[in-house]
N, C-alpha and C. Protein backbone atom coordinates (compact mmCIF):
# COMPACT_ATOMS: atom_id res chain seq x y z
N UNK A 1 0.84 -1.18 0.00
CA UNK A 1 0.00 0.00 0.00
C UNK A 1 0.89 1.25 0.00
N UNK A 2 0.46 2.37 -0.60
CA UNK A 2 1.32 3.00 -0.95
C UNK A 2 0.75 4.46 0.17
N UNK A 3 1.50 5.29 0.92
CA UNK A 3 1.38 6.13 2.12
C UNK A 3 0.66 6.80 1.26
N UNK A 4 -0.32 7.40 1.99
CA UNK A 4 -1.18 8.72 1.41
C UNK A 4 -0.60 9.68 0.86
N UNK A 5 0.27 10.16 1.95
CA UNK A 5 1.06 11.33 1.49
C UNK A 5 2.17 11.70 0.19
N UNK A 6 2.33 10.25 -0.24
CA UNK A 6 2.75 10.01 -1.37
C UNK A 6 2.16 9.60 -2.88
N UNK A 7 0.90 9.27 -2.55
CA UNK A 7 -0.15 9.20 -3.86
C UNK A 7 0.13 9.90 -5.08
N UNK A 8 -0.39 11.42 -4.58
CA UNK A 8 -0.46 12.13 -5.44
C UNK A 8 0.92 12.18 -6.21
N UNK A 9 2.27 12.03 -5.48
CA UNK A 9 3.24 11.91 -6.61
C UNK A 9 3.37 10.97 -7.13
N UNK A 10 3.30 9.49 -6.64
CA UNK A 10 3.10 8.81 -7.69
C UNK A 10 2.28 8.91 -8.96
N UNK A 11 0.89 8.98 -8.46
CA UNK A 11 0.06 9.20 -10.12
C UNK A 11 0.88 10.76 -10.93
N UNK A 12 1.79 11.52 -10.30
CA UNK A 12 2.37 12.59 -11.04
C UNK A 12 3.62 11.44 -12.10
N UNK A 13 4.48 10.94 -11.57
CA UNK A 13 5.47 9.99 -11.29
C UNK A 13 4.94 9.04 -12.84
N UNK A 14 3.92 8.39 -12.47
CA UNK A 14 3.60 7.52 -13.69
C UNK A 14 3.01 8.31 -15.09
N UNK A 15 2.36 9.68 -14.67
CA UNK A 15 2.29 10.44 -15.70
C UNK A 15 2.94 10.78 -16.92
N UNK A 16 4.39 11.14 -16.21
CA UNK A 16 5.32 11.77 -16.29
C UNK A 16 6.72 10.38 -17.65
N UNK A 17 5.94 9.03 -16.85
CA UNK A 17 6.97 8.72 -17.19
C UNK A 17 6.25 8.01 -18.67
N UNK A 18 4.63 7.97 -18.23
CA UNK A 18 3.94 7.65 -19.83
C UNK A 18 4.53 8.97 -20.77
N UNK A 19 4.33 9.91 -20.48
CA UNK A 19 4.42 11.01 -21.30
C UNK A 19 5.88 10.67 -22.11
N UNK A 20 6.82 10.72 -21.48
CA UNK A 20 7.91 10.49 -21.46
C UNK A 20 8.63 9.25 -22.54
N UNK A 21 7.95 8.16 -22.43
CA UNK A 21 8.50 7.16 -23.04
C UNK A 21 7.12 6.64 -24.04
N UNK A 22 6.44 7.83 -24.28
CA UNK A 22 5.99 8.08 -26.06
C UNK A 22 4.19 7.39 -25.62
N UNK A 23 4.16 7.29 -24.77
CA UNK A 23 2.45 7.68 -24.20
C UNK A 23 1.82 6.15 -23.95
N UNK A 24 2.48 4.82 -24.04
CA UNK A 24 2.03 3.74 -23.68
C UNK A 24 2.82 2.40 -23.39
N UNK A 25 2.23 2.26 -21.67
CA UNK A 25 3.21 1.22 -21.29
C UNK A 25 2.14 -0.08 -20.24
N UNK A 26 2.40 -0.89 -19.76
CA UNK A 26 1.48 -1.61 -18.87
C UNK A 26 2.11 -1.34 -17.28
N UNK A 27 1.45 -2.06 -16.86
CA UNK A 27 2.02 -1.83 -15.07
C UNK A 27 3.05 -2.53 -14.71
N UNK A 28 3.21 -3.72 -15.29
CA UNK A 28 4.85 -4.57 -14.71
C UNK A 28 5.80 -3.45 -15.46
N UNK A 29 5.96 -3.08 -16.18
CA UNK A 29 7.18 -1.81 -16.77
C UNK A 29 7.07 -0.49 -16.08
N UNK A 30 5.79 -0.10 -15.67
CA UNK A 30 5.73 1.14 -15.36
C UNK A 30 6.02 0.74 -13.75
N UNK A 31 5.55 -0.31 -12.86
CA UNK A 31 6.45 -0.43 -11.81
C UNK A 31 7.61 -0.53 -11.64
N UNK A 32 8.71 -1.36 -12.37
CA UNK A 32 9.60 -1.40 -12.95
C UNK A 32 10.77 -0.15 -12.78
N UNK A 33 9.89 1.05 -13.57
CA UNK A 33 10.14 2.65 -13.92
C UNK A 33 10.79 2.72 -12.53
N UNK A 34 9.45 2.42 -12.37
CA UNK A 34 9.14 3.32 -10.77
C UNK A 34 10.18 3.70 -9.66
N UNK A 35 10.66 1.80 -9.64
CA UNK A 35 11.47 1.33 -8.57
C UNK A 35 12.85 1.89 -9.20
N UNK A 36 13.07 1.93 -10.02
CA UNK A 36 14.48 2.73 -11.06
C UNK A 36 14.51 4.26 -10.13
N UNK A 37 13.49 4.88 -10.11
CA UNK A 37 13.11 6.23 -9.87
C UNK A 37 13.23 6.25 -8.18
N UNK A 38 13.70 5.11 -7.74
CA UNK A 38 13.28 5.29 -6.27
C UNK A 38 12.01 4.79 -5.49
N UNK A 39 11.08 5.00 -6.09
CA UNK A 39 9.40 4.53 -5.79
C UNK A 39 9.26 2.90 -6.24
N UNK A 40 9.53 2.38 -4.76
CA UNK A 40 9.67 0.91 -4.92
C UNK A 40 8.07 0.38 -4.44
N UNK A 41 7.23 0.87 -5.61
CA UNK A 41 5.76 0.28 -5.39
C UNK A 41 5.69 -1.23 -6.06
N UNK A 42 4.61 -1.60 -5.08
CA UNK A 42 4.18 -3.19 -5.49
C UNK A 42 3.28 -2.94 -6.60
N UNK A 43 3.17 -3.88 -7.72
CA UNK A 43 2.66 -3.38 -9.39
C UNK A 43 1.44 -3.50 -9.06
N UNK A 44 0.40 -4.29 -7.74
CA UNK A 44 -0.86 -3.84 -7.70
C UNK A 44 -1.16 -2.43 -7.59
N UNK A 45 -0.53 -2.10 -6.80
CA UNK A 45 -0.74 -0.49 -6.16
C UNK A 45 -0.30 0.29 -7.44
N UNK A 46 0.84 -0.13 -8.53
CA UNK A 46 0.57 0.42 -9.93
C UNK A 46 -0.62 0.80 -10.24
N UNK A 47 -1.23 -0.64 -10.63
CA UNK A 47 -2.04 -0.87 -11.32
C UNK A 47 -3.79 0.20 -10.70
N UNK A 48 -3.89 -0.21 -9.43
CA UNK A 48 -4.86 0.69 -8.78
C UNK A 48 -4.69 2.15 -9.23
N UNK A 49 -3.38 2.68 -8.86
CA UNK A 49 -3.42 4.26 -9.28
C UNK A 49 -3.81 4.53 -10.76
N UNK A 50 -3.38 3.54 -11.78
CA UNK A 50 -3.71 3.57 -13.05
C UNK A 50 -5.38 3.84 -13.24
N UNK A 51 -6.21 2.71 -12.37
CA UNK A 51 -7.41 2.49 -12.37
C UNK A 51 -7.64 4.55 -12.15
N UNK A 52 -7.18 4.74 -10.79
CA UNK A 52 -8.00 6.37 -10.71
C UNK A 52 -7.66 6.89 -11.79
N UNK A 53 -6.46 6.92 -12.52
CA UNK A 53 -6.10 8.02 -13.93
C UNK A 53 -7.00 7.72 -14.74
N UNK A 54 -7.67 6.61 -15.23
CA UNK A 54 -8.21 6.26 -15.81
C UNK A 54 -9.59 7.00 -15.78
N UNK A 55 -9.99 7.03 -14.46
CA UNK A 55 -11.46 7.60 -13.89
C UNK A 55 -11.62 8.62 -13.76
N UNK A 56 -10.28 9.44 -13.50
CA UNK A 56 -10.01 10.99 -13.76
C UNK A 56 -9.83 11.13 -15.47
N UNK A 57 -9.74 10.40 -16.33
CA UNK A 57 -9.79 10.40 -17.99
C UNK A 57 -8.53 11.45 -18.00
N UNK A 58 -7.31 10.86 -17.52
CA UNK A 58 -6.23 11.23 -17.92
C UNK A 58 -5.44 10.29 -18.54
N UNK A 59 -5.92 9.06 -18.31
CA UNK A 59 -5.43 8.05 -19.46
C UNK A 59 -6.20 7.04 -19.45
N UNK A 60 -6.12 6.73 -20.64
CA UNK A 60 -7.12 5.37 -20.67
C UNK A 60 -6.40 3.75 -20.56
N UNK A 61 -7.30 2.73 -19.77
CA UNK A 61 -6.12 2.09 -19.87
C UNK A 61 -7.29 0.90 -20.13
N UNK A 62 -6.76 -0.44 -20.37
CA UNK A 62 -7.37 -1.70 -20.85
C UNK A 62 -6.51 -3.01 -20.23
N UNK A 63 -7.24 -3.82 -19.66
CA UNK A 63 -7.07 -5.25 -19.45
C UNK A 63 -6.37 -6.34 -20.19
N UNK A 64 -5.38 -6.63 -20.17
CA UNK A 64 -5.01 -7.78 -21.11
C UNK A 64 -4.18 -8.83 -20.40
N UNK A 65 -4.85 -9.81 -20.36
CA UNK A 65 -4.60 -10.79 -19.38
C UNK A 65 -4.21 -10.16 -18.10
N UNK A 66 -2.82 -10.83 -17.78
CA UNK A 66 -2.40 -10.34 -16.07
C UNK A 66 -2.00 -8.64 -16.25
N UNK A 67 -1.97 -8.11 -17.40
CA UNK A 67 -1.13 -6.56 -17.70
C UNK A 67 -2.60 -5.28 -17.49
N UNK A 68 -2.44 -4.56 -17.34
CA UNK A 68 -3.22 -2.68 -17.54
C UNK A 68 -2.33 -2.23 -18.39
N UNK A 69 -2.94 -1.95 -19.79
CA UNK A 69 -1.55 -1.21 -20.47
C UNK A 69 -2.61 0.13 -20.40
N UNK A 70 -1.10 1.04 -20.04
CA UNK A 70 -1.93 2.49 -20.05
C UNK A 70 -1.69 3.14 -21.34
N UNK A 71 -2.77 4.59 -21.53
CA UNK A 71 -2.20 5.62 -22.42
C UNK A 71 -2.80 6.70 -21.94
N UNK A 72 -1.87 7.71 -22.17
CA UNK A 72 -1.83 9.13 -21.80
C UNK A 72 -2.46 9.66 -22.81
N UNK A 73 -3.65 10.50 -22.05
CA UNK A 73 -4.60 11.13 -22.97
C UNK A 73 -4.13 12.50 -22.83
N UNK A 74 -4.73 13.69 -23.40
CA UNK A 74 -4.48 14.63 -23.55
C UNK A 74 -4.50 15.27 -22.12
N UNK A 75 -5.41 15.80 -21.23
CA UNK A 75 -5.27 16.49 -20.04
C UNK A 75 -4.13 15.48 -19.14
N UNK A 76 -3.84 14.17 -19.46
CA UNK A 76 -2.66 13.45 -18.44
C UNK A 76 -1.42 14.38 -19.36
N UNK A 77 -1.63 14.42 -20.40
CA UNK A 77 -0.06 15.36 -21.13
C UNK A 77 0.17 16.13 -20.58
N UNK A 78 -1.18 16.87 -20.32
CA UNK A 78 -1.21 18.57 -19.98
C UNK A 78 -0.63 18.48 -18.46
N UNK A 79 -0.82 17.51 -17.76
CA UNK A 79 -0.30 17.57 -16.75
C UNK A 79 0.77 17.38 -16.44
N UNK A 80 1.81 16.67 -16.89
CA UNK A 80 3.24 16.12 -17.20
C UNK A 80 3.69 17.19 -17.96
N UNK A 81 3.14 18.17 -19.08
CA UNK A 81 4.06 19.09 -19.42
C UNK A 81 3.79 20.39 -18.74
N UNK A 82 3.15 20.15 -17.63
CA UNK A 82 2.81 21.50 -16.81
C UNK A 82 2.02 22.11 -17.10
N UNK A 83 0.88 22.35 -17.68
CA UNK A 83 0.34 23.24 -18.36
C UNK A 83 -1.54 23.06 -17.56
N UNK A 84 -1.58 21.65 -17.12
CA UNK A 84 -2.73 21.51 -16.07
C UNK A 84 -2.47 21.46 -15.07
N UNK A 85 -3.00 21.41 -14.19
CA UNK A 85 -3.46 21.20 -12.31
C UNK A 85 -4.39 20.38 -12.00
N UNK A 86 -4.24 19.03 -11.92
CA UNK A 86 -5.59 18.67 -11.01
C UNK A 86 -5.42 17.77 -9.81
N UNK A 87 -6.74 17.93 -8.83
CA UNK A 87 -6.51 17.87 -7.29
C UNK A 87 -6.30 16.21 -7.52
N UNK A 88 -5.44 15.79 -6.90
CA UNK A 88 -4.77 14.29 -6.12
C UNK A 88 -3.58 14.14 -7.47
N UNK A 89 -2.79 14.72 -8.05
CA UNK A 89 -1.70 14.47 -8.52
C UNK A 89 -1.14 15.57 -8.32
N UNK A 90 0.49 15.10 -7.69
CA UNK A 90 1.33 16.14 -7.73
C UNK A 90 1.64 17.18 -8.37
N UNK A 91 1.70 18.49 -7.99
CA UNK A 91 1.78 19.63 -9.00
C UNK A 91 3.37 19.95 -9.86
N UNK A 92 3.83 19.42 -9.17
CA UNK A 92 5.29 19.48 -10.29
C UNK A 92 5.82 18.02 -11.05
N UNK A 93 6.80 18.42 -11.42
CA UNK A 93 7.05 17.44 -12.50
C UNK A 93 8.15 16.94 -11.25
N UNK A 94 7.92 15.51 -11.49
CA UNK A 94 8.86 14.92 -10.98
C UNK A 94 10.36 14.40 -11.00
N UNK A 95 11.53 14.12 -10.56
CA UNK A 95 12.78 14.27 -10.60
C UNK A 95 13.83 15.61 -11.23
N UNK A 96 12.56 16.65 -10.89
CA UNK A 96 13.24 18.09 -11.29
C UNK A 96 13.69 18.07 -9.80
């Protein structure tokens, strides 16, 4: 389970790193990322935060077998290139 107080940067964190590595990845890679980055999350707790981006329609993501492959929709861009704000993801870009 991932601390409250840290949520919101993660879903910034996975934003950041869809945006980043060309807008589509699943949750065993994007945990993967993560733990590279320091953020040694368990790929359920990936996968859950994915579920809220999803519900916030900042990315859409789909089922395929054991994987969530995500994609970064336009307001998840806007948020990774700074240009949105929204409440439960971190407001800056991460590893600045």
């Amino acid at each position: 389970m991932i601390p409250a107080a840290i949520v919101p940067l993660i879903r910034r964190a996975i934003l950041d790193l869809l945006n980043d590595i060309g807008g589509e990845q699943n949750d065993d890679v994007l945990a993967m990322l993560l733990a590279q980055l320091g953020h040694r999350i368990a790929r359920r707790d990936v996968a859950d935060q994915l579920r809220w981006l999803a519900e916030q329609k900042l990315i859409a993501s789909e089922e395929l077998g054991p994987f969530i492959v995500a994609r970064i929709l336009v307001d998840g861009r806007d948020i990774a290139e700074g240009r949105l704000v929204v409440e439960g993801v971190w407001r800056h870009k991460t590893g600045d």
